[in-house]
Structures are given as C-alpha cells and as structure tokens.
N, C-alpha and C. Protein backbone atom coordinates (compact mmCIF):
# COMPACT_ATOMS: atom_id res chain seq x y z
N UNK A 1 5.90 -15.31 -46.08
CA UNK A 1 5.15 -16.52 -46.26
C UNK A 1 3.92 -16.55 -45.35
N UNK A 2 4.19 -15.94 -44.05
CA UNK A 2 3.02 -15.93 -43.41
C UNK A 2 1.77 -15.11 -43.59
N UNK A 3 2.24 -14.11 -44.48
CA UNK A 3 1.23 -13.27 -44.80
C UNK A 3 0.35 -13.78 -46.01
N UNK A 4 0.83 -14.84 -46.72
CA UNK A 4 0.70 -14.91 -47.95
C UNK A 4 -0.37 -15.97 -47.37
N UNK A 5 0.18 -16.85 -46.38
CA UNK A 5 -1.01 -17.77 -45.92
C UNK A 5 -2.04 -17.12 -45.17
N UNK A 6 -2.13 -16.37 -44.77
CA UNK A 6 -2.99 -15.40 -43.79
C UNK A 6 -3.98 -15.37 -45.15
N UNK A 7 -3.76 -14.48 -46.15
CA UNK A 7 -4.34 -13.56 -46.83
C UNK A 7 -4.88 -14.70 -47.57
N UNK A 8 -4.49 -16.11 -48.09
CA UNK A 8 -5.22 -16.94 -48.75
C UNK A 8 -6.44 -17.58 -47.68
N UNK A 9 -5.97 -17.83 -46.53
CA UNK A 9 -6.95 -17.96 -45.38
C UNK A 9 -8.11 -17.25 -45.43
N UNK A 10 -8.10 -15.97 -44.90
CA UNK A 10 -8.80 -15.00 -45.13
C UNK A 10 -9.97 -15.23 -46.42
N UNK A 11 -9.38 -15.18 -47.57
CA UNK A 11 -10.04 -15.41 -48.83
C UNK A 11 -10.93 -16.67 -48.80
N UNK A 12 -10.62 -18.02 -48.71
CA UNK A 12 -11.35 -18.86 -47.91
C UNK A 12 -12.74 -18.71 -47.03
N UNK A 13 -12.35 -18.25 -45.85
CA UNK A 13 -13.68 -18.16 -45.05
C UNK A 13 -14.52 -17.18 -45.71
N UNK A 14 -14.10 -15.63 -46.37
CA UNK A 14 -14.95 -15.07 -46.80
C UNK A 14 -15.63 -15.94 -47.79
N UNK A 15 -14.81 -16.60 -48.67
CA UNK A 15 -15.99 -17.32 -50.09
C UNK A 15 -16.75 -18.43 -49.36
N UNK A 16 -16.42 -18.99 -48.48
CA UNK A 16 -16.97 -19.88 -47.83
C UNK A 16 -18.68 -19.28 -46.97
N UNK A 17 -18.28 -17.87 -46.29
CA UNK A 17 -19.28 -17.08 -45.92
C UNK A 17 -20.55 -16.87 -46.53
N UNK A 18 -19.96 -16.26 -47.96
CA UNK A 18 -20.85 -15.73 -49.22
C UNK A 18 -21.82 -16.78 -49.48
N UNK A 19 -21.22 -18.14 -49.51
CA UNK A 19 -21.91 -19.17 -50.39
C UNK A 19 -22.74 -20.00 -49.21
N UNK A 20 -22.47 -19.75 -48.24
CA UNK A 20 -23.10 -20.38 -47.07
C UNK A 20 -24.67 -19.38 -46.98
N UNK A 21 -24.53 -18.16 -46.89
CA UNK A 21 -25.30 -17.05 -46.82
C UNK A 21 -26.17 -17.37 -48.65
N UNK A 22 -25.52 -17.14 -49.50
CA UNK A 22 -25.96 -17.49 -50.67
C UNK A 22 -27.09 -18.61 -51.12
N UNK A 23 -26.42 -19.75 -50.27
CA UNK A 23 -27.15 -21.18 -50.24
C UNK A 23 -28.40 -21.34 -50.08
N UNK A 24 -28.72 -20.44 -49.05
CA UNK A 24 -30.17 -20.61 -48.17
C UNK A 24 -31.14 -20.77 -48.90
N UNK A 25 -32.24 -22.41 -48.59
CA UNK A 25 -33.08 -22.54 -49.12
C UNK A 25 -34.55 -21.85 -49.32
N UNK A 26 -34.17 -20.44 -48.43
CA UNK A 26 -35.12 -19.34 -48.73
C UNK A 26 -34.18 -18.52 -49.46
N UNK A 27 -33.47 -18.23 -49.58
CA UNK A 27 -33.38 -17.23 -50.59
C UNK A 27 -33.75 -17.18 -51.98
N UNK A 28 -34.59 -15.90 -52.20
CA UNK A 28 -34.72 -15.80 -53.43
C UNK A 28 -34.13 -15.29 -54.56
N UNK A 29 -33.98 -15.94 -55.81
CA UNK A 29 -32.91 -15.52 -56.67
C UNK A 29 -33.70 -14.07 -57.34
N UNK A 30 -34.89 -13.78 -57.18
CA UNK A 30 -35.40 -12.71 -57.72
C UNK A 30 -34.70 -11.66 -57.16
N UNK A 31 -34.66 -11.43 -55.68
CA UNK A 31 -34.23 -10.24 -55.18
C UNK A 31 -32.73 -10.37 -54.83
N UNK A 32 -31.24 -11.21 -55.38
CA UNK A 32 -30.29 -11.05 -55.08
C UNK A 32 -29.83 -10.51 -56.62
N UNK A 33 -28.41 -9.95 -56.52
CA UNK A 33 -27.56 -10.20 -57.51
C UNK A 33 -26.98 -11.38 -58.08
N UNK A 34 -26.65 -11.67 -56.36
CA UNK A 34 -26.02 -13.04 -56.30
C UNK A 34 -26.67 -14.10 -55.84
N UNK A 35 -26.63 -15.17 -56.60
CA UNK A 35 -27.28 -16.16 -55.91
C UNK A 35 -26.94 -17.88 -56.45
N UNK A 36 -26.88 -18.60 -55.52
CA UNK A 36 -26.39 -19.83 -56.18
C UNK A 36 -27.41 -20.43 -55.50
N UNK A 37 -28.02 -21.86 -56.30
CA UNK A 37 -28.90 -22.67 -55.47
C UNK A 37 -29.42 -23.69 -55.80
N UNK A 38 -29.18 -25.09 -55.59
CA UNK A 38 -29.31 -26.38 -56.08
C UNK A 38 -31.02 -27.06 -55.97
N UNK A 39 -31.41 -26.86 -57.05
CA UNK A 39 -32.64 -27.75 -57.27
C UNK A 39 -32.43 -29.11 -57.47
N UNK A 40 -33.35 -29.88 -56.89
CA UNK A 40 -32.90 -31.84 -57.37
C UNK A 40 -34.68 -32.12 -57.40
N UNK A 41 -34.31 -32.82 -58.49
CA UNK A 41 -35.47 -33.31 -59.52
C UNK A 41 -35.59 -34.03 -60.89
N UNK A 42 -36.68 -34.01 -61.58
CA UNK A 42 -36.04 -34.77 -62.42
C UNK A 42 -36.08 -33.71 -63.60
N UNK A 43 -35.00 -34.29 -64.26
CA UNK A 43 -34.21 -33.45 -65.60
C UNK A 43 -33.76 -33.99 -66.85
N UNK A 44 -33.75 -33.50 -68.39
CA UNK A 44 -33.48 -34.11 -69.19
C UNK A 44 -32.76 -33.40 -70.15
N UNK A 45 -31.98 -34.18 -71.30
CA UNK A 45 -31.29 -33.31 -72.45
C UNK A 45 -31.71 -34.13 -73.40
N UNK A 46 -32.13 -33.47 -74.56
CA UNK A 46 -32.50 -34.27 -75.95
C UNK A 46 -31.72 -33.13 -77.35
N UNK A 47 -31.15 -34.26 -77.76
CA UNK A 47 -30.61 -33.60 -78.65
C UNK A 47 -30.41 -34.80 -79.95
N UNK A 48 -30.48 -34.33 -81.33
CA UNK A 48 -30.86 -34.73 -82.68
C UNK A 48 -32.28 -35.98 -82.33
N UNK A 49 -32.81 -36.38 -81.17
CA UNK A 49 -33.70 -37.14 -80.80
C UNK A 49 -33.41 -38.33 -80.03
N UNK A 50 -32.21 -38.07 -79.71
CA UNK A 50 -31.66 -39.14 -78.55
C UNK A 50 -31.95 -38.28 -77.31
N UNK A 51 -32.30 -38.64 -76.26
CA UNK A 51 -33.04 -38.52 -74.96
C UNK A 51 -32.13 -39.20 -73.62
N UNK A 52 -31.24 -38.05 -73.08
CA UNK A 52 -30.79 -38.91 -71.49
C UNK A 52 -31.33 -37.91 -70.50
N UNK A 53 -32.65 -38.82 -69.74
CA UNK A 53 -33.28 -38.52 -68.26
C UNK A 53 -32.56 -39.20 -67.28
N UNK A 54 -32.89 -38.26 -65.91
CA UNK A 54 -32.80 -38.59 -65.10
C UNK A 54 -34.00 -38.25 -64.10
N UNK A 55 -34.45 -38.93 -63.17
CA UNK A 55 -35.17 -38.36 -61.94
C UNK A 55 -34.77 -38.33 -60.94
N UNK A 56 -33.77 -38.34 -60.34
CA UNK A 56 -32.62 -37.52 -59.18
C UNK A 56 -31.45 -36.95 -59.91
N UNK A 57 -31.94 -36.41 -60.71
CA UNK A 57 -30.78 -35.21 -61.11
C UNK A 57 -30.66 -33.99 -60.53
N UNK A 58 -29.98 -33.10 -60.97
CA UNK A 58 -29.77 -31.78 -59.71
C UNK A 58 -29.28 -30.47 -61.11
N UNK A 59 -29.91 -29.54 -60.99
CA UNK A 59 -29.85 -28.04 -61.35
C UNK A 59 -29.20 -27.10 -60.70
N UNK A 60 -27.56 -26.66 -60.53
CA UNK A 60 -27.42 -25.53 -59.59
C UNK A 60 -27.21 -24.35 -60.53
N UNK A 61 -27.74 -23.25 -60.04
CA UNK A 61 -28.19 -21.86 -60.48
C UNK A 61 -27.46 -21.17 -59.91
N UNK A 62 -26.68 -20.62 -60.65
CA UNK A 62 -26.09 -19.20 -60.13
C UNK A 62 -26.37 -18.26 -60.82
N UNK A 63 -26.40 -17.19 -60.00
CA UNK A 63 -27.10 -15.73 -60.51
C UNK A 63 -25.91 -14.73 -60.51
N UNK A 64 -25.30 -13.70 -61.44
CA UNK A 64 -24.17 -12.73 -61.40
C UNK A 64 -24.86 -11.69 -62.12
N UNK A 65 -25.44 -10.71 -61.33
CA UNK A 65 -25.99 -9.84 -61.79
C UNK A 65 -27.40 -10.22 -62.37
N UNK A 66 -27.64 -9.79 -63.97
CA UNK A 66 -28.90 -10.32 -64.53
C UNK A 66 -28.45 -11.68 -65.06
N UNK A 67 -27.67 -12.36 -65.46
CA UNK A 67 -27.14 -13.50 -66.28
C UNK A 67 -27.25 -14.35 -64.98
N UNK A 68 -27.62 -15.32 -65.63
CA UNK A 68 -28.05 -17.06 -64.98
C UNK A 68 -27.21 -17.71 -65.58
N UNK A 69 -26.75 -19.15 -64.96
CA UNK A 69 -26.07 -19.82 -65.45
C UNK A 69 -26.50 -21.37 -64.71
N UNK A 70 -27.02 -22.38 -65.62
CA UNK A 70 -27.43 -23.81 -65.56
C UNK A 70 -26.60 -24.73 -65.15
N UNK A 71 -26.48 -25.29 -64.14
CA UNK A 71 -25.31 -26.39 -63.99
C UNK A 71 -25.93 -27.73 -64.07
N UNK A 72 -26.02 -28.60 -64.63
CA UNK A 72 -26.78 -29.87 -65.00
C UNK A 72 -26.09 -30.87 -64.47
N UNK A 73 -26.52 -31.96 -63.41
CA UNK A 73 -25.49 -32.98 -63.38
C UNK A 73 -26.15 -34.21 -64.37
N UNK A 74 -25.34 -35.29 -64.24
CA UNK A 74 -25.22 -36.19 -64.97
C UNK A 74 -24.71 -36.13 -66.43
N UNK A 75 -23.95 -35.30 -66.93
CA UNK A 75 -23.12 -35.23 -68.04
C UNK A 75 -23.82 -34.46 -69.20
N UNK A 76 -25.25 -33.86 -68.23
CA UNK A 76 -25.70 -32.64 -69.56
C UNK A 76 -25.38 -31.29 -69.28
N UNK A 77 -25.45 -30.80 -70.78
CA UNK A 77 -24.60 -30.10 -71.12
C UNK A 77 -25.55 -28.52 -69.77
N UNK A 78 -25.09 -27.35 -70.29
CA UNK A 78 -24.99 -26.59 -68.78
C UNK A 78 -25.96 -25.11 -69.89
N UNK A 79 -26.65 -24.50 -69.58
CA UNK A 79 -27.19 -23.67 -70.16
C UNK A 79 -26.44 -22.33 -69.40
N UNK A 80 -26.30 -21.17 -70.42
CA UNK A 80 -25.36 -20.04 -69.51
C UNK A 80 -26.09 -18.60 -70.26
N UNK A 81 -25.74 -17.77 -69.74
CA UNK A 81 -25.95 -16.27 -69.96
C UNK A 81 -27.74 -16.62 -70.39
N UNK A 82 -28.86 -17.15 -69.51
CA UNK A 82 -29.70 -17.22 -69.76
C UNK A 82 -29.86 -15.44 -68.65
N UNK A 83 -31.31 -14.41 -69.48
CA UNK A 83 -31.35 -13.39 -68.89
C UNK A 83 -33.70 -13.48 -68.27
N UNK A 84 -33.94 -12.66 -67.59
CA UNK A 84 -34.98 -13.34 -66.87
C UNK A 84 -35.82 -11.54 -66.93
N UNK A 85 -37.16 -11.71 -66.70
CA UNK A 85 -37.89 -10.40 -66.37
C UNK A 85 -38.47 -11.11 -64.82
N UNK A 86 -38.89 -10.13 -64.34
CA UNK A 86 -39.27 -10.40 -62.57
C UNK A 86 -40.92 -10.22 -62.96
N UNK A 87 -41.22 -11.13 -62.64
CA UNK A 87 -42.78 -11.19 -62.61
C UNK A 87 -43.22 -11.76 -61.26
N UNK A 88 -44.05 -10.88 -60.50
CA UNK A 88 -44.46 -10.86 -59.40
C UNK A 88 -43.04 -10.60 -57.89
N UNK A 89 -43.36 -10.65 -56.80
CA UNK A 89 -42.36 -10.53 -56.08
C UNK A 89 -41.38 -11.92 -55.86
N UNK A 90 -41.44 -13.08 -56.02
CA UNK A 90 -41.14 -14.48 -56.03
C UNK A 90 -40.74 -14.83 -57.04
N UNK A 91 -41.03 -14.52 -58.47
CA UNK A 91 -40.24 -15.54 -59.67
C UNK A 91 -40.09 -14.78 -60.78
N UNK A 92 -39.32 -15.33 -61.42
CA UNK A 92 -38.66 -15.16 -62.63
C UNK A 92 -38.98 -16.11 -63.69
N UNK A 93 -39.33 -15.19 -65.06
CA UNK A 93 -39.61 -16.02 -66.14
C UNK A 93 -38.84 -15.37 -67.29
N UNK A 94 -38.90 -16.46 -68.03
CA UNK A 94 -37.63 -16.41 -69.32
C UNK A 94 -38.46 -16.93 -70.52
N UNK A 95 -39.40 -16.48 -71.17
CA UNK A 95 -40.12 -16.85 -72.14
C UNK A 95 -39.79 -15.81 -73.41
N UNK A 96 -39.35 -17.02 -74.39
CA UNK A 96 -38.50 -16.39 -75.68
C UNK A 96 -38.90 -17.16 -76.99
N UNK A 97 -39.89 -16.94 -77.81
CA UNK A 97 -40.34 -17.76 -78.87
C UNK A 97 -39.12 -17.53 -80.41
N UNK A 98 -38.43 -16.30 -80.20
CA UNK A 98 -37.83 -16.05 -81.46
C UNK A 98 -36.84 -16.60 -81.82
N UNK A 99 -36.17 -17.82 -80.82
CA UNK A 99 -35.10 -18.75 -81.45
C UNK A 99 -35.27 -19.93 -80.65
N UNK A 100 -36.33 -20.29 -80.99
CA UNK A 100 -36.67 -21.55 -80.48
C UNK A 100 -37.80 -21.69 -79.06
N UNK A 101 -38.18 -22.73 -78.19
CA UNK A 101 -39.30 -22.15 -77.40
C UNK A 101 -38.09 -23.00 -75.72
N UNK A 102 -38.27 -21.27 -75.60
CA UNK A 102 -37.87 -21.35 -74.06
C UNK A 102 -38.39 -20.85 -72.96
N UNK A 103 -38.90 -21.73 -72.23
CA UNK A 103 -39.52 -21.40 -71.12
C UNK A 103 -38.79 -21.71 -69.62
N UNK A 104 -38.43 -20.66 -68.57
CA UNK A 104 -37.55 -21.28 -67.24
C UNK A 104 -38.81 -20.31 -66.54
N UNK A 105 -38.78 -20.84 -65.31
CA UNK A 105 -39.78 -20.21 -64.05
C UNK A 105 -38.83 -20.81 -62.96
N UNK A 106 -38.44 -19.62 -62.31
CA UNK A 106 -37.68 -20.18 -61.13
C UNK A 106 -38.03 -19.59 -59.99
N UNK A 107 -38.02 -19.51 -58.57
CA UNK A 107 -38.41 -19.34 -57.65
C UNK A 107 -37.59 -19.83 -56.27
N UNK A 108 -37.64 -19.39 -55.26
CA UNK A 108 -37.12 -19.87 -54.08
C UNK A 108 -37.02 -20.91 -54.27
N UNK A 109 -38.19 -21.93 -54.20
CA UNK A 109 -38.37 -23.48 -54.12
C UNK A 109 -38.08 -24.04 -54.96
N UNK A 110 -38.79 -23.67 -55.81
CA UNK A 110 -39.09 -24.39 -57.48
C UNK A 110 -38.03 -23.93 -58.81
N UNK A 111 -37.30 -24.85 -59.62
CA UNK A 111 -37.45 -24.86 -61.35
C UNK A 111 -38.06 -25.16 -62.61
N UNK A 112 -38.50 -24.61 -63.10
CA UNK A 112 -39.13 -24.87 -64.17
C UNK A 112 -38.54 -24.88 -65.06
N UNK A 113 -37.93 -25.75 -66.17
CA UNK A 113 -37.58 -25.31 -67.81
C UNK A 113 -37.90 -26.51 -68.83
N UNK A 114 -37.89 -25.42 -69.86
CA UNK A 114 -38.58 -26.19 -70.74
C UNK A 114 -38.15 -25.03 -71.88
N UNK A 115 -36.52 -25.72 -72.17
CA UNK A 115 -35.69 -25.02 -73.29
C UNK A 115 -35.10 -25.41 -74.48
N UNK A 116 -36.08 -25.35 -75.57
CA UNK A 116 -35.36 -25.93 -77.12
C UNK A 116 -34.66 -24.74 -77.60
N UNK A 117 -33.63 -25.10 -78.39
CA UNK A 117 -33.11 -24.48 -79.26
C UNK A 117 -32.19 -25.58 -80.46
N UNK A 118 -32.80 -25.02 -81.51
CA UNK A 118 -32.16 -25.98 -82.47
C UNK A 118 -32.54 -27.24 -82.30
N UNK A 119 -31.46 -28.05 -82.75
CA UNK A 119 -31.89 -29.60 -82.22
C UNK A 119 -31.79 -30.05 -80.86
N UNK A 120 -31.79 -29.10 -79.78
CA UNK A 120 -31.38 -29.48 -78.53
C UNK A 120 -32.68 -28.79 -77.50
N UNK A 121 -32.51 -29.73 -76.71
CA UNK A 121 -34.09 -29.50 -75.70
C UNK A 121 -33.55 -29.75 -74.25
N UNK A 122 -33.08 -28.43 -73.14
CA UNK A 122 -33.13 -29.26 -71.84
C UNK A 122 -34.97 -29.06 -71.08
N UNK A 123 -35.23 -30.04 -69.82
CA UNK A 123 -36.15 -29.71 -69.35
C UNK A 123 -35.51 -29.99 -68.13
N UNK A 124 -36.51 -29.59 -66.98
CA UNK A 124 -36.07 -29.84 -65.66
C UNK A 124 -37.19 -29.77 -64.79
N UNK A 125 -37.41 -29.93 -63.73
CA UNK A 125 -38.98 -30.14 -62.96
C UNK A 125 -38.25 -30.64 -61.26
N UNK A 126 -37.91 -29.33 -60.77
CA UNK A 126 -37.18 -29.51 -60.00
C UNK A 126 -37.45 -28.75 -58.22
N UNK A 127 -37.21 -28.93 -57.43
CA UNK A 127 -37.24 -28.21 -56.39
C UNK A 127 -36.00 -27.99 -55.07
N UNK A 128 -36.17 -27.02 -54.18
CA UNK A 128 -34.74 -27.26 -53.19
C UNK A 128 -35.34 -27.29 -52.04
C-alpha cells in the first residue's frame, strides 16, 4: 500500500511540474511539443445564426505534438485536432479556405481565430 501511494505521489508532482513549466506566460507554443496556455478575452460561438459572446471568456490551448486542441469556457463548444504551419519564429497560422474559412494566429501572448465551418463560427480575440 505504501508503494502504491508513493508511486501515485510521485505521478502528481511530476504532472504538476510539467504543467507549471508548461504554463509560462512566455512560452511559446511554436517551439514546444507540448504546450498548454490560457488566453482570456473576448470570444464567441455562432451557430444556425444564434450568437453567444462573451468578453471575459478564456481559450486554453493545448499543444500534443502538431494537433491543437481549443478549450472554450462558457459552454462553447471546444475546437480539436486543429493542425498549424510555423510562420516566422513566434506564431502559428492555420489558414484553410477548402471547408469553410478558418483562420487561428497564435503566439506567446496573443489568439487569434476566426473559424467557420458549416453552420458554425467560433471567434476569439484573446491574450495571456
């Protein structure tokens, strides 16, 4: 039993480590694999033409490899396996006209998006 708590312990501070190290409001998601990192700003979801904004909403980004993944608060929905080209040493852009118009620019500081698909539109205008 004691090992079993040891070893869940253990597991703990390391994820706790990663995401502490991860967090940093300099880090850039261009040059990690990994990266998680909360933008707050204002943000929106529109879908069949109903519209819920917010302007203290919050964007957290995690990065696993090349795949991004959108975390939206206030009950919109979460954008995932978004993929990015590195333009310049600082940001990442995601510009895709062939199924709809998606645009993300992300950066240390800054989010940018501005993503339709179908009847659904998130935007975000955000910083950390």
């Amino acid at each position: 039993m004691k090992k079993a708590f040891t070893l869940v312990t253990l597991i703990c501070l390391v994820v706790v480590a990663v995401l502490s190290i991860s967090c940093s409001k300099s880090d850039d998601p261009a040059d990690n694999d990994f990266f998680i990192g909360k933008y707050k700003g204002k943000i929106s979801y529109t879908v069949d033409g109903d519209t819920k904004s917010v302007d203290n909403g919050s964007v957290t980004v995690i990065k696993t490899g090349n795949n991004y993944y959108f975390s939206f608060s206030d009950g919109i929905p979460d954008l995932k396996g978004v993929k990015f080209k590195k333009q310049g040493d600082h940001t990442l852009v995601n510009i895709d006209f062939k199924e709809g118009m998606k645009v993300i620019n992300i950066s240390a500081s800054s989010l940018y998006i501005y993503y339709k698909q179908d009847v659904k539109k998130w935007t975000a205008s955000a910083t950390r």
